[in-house]
PDB file of N, CA and C in Angstrom:
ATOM      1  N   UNK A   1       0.847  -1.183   0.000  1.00  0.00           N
ATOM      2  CA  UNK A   1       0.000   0.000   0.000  1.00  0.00           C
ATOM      3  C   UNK A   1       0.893   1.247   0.000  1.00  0.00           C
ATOM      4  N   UNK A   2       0.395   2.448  -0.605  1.00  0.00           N
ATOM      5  CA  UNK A   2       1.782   3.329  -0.770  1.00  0.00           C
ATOM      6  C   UNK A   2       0.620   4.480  -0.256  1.00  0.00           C
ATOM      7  N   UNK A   3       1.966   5.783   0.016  1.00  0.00           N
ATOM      8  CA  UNK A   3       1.627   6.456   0.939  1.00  0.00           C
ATOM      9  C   UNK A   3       0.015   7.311   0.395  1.00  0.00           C
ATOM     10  N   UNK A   4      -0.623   7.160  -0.858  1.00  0.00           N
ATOM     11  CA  UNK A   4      -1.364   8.193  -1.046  1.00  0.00           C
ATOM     12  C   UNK A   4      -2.294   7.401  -1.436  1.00  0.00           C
ATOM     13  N   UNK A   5      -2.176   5.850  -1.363  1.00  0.00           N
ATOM     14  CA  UNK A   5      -3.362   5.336  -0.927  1.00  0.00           C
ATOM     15  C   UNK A   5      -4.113   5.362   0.392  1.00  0.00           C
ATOM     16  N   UNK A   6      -3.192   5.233   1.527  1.00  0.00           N
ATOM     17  CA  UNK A   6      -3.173   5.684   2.981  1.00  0.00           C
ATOM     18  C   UNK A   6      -4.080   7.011   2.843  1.00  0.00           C
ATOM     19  N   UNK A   7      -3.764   8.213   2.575  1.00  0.00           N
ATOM     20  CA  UNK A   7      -3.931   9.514   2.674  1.00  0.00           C
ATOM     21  C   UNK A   7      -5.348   9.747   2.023  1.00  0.00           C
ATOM     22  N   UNK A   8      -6.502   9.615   2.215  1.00  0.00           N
ATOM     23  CA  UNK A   8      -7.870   9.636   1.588  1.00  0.00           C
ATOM     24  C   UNK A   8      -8.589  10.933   2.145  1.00  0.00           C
ATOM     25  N   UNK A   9      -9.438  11.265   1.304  1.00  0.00           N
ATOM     26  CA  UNK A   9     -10.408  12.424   1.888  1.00  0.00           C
ATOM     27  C   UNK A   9     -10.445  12.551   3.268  1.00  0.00           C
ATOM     28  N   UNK A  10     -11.498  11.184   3.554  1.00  0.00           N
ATOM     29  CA  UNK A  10     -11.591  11.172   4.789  1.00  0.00           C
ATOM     30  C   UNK A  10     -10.932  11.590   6.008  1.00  0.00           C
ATOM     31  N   UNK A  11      -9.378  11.286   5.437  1.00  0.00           N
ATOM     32  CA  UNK A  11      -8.266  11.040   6.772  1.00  0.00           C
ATOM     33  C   UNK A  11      -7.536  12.820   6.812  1.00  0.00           C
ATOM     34  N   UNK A  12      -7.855  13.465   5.438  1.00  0.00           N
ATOM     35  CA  UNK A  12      -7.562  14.909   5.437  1.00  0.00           C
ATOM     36  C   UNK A  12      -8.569  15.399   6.096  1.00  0.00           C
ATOM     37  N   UNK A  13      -9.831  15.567   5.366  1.00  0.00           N
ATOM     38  CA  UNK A  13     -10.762  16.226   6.377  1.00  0.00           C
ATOM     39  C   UNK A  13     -10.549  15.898   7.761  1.00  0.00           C
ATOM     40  N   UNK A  14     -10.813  14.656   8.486  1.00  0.00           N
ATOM     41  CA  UNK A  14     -10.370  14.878  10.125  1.00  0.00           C
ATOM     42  C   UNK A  14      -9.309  15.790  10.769  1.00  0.00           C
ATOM     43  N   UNK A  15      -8.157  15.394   9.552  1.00  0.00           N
ATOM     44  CA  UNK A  15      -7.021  16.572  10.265  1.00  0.00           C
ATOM     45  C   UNK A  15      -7.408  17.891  10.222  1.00  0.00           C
ATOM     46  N   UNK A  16      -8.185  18.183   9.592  1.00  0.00           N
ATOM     47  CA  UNK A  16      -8.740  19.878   8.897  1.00  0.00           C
ATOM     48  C   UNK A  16      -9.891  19.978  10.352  1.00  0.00           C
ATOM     49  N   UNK A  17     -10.851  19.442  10.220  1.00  0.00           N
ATOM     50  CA  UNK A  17     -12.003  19.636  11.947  1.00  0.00           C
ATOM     51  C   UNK A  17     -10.720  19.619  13.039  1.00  0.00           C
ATOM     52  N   UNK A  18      -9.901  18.674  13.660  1.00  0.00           N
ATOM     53  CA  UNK A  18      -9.043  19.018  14.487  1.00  0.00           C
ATOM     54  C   UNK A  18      -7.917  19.957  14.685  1.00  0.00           C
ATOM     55  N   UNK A  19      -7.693  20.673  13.326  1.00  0.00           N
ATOM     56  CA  UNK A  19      -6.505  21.539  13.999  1.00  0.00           C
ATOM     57  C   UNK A  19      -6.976  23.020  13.027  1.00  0.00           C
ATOM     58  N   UNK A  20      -7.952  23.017  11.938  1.00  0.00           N
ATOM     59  CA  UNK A  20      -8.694  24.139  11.593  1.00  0.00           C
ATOM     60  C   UNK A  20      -7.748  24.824  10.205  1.00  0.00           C
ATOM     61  N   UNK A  21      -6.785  23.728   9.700  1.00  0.00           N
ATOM     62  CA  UNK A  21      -5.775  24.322   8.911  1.00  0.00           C
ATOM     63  C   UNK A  21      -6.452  23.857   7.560  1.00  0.00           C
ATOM     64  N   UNK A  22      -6.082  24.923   6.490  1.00  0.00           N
ATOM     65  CA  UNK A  22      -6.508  24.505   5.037  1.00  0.00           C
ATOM     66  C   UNK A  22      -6.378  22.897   4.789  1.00  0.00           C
ATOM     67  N   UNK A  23      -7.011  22.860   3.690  1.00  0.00           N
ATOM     68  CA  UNK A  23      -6.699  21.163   3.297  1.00  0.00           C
ATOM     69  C   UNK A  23      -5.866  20.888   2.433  1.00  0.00           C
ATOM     70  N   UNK A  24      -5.323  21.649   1.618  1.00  0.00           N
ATOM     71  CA  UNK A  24      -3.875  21.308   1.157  1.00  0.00           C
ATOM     72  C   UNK A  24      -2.389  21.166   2.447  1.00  0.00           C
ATOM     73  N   UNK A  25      -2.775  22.126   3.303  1.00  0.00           N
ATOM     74  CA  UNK A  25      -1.748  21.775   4.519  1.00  0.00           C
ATOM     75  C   UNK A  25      -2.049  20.903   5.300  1.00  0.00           C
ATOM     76  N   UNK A  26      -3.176  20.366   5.441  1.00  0.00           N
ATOM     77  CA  UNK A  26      -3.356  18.568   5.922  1.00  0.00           C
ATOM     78  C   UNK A  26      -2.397  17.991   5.301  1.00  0.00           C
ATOM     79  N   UNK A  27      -3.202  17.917   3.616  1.00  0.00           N
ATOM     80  CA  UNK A  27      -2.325  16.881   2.851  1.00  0.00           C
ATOM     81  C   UNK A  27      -0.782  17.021   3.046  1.00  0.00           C
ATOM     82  N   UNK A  28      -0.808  17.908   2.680  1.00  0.00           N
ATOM     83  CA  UNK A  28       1.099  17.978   2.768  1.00  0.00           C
ATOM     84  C   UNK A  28       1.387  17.552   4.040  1.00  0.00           C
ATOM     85  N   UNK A  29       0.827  17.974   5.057  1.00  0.00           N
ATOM     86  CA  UNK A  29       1.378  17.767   6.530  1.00  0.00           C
ATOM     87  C   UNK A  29       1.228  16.156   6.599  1.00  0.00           C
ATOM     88  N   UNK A  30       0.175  15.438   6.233  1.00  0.00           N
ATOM     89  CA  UNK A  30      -0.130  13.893   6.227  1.00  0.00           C
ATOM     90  C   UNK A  30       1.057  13.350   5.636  1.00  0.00           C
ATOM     91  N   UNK A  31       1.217  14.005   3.853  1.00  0.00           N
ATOM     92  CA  UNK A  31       1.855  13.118   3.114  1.00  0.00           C
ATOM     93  C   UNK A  31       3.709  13.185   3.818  1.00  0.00           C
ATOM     94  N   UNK A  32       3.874  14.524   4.029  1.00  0.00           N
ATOM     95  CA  UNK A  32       5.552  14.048   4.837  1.00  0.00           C
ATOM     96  C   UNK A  32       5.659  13.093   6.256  1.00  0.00           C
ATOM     97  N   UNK A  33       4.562  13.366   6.537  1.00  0.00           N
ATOM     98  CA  UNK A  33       4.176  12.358   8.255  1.00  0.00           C
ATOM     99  C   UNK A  33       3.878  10.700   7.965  1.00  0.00           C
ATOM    100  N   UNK A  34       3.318  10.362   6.322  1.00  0.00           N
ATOM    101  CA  UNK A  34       3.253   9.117   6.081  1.00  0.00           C
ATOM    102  C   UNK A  34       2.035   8.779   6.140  1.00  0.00           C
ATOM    103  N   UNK A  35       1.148   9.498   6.612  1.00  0.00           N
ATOM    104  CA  UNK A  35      -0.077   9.162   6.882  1.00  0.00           C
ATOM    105  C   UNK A  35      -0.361   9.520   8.140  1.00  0.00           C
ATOM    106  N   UNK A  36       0.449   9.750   9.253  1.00  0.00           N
ATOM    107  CA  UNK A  36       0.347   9.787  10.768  1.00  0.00           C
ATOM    108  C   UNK A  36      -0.558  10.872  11.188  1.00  0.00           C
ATOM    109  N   UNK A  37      -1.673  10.782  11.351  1.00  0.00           N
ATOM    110  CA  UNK A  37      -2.084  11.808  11.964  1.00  0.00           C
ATOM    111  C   UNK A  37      -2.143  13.044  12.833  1.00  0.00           C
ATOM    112  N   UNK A  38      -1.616  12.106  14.139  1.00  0.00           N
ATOM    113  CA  UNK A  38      -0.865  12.928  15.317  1.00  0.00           C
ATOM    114  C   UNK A  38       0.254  13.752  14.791  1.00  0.00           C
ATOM    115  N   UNK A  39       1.575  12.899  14.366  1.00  0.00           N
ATOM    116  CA  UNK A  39       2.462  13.129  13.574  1.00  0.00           C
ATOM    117  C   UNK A  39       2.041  14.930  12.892  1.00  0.00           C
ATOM    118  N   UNK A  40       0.842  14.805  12.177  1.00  0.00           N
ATOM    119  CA  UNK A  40       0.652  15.802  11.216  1.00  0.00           C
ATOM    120  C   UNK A  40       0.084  17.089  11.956  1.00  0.00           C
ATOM    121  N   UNK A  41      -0.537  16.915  12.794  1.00  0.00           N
ATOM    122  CA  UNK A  41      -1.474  17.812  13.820  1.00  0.00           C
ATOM    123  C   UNK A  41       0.089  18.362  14.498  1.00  0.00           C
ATOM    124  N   UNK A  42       0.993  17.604  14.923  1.00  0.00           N
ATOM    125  CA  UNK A  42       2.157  18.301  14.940  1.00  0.00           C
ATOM    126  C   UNK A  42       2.719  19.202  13.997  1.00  0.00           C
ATOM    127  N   UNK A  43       3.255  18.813  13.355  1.00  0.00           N
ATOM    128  CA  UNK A  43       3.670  19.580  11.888  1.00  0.00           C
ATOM    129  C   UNK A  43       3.039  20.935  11.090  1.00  0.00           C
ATOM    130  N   UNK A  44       1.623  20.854  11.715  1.00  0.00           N
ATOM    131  CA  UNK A  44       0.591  21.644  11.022  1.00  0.00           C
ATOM    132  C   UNK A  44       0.778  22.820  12.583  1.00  0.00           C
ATOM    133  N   UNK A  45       1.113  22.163  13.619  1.00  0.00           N
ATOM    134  CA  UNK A  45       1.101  23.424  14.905  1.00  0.00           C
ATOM    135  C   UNK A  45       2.638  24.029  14.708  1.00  0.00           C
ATOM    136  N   UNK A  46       3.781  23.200  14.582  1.00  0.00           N
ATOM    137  CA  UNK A  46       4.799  24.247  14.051  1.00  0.00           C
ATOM    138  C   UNK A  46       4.660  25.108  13.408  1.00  0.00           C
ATOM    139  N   UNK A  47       4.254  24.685  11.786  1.00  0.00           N
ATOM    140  CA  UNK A  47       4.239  25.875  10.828  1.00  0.00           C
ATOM    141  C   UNK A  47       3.235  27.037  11.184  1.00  0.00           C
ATOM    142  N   UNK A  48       2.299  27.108  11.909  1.00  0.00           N
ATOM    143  CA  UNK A  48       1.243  27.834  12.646  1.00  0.00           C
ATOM    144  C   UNK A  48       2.038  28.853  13.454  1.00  0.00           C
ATOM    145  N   UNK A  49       2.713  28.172  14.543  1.00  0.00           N
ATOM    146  CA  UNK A  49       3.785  29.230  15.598  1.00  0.00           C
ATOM    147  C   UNK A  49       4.381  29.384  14.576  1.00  0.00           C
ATOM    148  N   UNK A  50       5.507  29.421  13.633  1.00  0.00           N
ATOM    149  CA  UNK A  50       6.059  30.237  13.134  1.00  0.00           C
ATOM    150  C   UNK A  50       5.677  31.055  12.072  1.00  0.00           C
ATOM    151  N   UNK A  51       4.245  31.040  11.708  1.00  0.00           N
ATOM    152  CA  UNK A  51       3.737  31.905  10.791  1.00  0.00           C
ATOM    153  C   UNK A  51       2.614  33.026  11.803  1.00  0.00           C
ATOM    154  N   UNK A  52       2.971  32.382  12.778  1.00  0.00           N
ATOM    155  CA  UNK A  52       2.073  34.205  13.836  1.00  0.00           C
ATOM    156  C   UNK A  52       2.929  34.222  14.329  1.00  0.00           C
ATOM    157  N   UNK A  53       4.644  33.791  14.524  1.00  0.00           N
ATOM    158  CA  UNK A  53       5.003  34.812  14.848  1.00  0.00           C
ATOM    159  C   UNK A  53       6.338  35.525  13.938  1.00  0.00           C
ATOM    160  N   UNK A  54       5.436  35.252  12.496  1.00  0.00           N
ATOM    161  CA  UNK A  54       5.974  35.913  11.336  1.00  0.00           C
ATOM    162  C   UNK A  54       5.375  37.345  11.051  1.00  0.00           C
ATOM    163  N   UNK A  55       4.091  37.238  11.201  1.00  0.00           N
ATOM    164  CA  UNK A  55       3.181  38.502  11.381  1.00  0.00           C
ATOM    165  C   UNK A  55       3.199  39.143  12.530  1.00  0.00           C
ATOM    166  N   UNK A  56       3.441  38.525  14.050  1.00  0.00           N
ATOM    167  CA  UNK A  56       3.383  39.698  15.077  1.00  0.00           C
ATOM    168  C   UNK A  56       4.911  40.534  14.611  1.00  0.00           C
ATOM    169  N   UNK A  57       5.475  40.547  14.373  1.00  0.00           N
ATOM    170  CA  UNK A  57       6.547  41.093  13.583  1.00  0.00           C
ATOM    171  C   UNK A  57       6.016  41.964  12.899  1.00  0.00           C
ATOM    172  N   UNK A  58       5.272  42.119  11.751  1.00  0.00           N
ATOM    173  CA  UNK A  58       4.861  42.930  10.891  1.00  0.00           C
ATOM    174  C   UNK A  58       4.376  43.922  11.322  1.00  0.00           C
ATOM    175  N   UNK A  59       4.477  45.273  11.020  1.00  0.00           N
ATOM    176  CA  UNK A  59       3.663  46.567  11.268  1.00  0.00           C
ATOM    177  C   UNK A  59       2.395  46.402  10.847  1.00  0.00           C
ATOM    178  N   UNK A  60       1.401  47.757  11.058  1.00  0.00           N
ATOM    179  CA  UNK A  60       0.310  47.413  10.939  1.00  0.00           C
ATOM    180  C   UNK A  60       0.173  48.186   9.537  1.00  0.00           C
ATOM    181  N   UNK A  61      -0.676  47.552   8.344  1.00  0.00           N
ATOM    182  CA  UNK A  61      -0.678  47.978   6.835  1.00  0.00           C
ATOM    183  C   UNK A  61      -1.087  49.479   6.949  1.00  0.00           C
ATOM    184  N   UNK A  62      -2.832  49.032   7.365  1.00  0.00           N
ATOM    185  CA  UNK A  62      -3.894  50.517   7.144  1.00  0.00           C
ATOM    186  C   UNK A  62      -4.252  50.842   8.109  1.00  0.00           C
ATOM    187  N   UNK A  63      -4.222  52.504   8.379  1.00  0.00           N
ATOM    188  CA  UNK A  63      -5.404  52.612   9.076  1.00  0.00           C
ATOM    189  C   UNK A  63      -6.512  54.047   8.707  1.00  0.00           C
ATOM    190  N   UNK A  64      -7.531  54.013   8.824  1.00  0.00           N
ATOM    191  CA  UNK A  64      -8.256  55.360   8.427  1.00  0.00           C
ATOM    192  C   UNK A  64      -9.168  55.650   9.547  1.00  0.00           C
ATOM    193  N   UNK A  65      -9.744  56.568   9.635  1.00  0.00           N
ATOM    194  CA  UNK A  65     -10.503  57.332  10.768  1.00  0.00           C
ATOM    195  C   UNK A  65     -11.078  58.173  10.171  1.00  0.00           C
ATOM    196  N   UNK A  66     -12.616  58.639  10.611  1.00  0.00           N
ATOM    197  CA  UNK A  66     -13.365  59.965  10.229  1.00  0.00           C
ATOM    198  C   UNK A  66     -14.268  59.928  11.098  1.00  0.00           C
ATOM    199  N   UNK A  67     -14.491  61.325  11.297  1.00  0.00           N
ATOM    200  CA  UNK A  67     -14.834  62.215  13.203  1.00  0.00           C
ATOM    201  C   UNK A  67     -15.928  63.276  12.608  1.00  0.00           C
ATOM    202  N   UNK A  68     -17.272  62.803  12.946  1.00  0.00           N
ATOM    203  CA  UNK A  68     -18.369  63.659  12.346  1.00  0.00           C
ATOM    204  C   UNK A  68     -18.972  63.910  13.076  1.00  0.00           C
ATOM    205  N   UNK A  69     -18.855  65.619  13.271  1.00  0.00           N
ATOM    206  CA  UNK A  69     -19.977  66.436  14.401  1.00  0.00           C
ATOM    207  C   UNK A  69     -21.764  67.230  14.015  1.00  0.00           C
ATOM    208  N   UNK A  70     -22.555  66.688  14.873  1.00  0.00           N
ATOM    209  CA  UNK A  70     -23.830  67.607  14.132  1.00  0.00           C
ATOM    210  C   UNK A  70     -24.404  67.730  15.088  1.00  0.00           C
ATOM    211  N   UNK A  71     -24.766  68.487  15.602  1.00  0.00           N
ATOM    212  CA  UNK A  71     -25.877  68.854  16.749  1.00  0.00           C
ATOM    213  C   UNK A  71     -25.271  68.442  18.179  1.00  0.00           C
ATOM    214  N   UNK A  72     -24.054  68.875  18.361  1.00  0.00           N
ATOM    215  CA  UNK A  72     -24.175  68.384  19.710  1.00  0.00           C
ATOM    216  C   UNK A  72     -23.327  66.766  20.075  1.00  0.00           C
ATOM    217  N   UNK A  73     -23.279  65.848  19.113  1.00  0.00           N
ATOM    218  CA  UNK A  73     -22.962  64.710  18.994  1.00  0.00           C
ATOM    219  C   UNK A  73     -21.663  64.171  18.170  1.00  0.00           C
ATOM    220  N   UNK A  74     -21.335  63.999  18.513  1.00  0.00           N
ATOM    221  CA  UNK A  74     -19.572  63.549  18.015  1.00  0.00           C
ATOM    222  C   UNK A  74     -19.831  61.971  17.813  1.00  0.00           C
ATOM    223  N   UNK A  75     -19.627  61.457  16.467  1.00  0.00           N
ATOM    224  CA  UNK A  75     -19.154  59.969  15.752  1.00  0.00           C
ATOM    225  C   UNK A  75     -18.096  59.838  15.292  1.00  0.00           C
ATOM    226  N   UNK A  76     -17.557  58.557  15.389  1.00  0.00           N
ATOM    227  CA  UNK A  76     -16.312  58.372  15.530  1.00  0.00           C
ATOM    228  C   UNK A  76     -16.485  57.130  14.502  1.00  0.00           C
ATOM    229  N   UNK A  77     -15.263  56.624  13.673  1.00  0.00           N
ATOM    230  CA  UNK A  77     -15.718  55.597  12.479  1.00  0.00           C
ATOM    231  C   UNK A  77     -13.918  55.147  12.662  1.00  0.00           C
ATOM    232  N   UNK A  78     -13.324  54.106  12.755  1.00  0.00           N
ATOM    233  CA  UNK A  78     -12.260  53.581  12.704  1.00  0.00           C
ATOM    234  C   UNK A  78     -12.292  52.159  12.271  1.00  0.00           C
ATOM    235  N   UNK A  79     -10.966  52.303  11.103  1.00  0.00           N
ATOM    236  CA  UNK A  79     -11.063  51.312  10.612  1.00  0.00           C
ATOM    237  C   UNK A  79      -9.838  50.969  10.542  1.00  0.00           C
ATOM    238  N   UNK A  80      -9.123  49.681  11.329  1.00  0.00           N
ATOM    239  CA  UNK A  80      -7.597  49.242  11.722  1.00  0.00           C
ATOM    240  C   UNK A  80      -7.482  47.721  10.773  1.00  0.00           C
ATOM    241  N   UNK A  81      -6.398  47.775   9.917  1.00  0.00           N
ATOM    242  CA  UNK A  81      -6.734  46.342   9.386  1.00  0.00           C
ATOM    243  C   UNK A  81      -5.207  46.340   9.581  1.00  0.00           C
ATOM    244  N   UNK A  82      -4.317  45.110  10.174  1.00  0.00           N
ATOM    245  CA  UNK A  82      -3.012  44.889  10.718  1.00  0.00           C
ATOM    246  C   UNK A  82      -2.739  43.988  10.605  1.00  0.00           C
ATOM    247  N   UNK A  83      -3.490  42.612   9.563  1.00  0.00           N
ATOM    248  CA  UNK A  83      -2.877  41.836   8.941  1.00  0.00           C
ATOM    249  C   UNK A  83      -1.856  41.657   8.367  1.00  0.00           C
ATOM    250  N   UNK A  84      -0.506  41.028   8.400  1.00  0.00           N
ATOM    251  CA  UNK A  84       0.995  40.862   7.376  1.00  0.00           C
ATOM    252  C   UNK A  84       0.802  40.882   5.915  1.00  0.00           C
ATOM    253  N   UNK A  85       1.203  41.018   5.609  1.00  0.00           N
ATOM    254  CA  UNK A  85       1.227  40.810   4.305  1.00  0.00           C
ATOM    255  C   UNK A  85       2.468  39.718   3.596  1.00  0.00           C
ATOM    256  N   UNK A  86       2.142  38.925   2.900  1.00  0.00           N
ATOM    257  CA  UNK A  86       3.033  37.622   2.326  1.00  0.00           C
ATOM    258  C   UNK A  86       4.222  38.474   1.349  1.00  0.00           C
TER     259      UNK A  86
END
């Protein structure tokens, strides 16, 4: 039996409900692990820590603000988006 007979929908999707990572990074994470599940749920939490803390690194991209007065009443509108960028 070879490794990508092992590796079926099924056995990606589970890794995807347990650790919440795309399903191409299951697969890949499965197919270098052999099939191992645990194994992969590992592999898939490394690359995770080192990709947040690739972005807490990053500055923050945008930000905009607008401050509107009428009668008495002050609104305030902020918009912070501080996602990394690849």
């Amino acid at each position: 039996m070879t490794v990508s007979e092992k590796i079926n929908a099924s056995l990606v999707k589970e890794l995807r409900e347990k650790s919440g990572a795309p399903m191409g990074d299951c697969l890949k994470a499965l197919q270098e692990t052999k099939g191992n599940i645990e194994e992969a749920f590992v592999v898939l939490r490394k690359r995770g820590m080192a990709s947040a803390q690739k972005k807490a690194r990053a500055p923050p991209t945008r930000a905009r603000w607008h401050i509107h007065s009428r009668r008495r009443k002050i609104g305030v509108l902020l918009e912070l988006n501080c996602g990394a960028t690849s």
